[in-house]
Structure formats: structure tokens, C-alpha cells
Protein backbone atom coordinates (compact mmCIF):
# COMPACT_ATOMS: atom_id res chain seq x y z
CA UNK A 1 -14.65 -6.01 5.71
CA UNK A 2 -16.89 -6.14 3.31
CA UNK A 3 -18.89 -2.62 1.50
CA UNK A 4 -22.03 -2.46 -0.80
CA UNK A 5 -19.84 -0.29 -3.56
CA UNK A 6 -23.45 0.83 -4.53
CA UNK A 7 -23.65 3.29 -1.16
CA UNK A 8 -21.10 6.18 -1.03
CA UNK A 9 -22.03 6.50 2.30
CA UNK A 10 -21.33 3.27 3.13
CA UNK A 11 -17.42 3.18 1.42
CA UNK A 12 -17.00 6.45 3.66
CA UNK A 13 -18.12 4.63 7.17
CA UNK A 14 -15.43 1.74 6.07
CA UNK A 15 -12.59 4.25 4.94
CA UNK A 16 -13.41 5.66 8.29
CA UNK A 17 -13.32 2.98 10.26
CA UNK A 18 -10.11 1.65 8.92
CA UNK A 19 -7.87 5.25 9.24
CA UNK A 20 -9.32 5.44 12.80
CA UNK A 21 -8.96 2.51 14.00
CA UNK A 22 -5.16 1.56 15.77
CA UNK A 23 -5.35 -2.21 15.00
CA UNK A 24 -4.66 -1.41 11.20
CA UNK A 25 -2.53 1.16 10.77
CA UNK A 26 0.76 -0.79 11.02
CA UNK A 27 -0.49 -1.73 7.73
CA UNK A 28 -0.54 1.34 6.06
CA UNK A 29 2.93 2.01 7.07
CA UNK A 30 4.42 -2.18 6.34
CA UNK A 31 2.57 -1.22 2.83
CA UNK A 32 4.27 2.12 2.52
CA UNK A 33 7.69 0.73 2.98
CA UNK A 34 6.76 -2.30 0.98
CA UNK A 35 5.66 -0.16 -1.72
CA UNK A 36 9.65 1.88 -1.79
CA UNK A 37 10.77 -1.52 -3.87
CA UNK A 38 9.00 -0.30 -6.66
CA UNK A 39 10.10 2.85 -7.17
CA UNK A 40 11.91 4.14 -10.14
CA UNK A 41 14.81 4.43 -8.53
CA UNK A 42 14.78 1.06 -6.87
CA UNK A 43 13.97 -0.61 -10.09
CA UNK A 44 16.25 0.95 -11.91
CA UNK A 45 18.91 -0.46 -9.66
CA UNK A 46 17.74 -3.69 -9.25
CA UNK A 47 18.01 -3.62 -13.48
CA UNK A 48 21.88 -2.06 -13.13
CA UNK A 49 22.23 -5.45 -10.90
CA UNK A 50 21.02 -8.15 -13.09
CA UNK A 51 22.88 -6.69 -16.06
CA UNK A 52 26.10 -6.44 -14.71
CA UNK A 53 25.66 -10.04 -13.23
CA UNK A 54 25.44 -9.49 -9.63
């Protein structure tokens, strides 16, 4: 999809469009869960791992 930046209006109708529409929301959740691998948390142990060897 493609948005003139330069409109407001225009980024708003695409947001829109793309929260209300069923075909892409499986992507907001794959990126949600996709996203957890990067947490603090996750890195941290990820770290712990390559340190100790494993």
C-alpha cells in the first residue's frame, strides 16, 4: 500500500484500512509474537546461553 506521507488524512484512511480489514491481522499478531525474541528478558537469556557454551 502505498500513502502520500504529505496528507494526514490520507495515513489515517490506510491505518484504517489495515486494523479493519481481516486479511491482515494475522500479521499483527505473527509480529507480536515475533517481536517476544527481543525482549530483555529473552536476550538476556539467549546471552546466559552463549556464555556458558550452550
Amino acid at each position: 500500500m502505498l500513502i502520500d506521507e504529505e496528507t494526514p488524512q490520507a495515513l489515517a484512511r490506510g491505518i484504517k484500512w489495515l486494523l479493519e480489514d481481516d486479511r491482515w491481522t494475522h500479521f499483527g499478531k505473527n509480529a507480536k509474537e515475533w517481536a517476544k525474541k527481543f525482549s530483555w528478558d529473552e536476550v538476556a537469556n539467549r546471552l546466559d546461553k552463549l556464555i556458558q557454551g550452550g
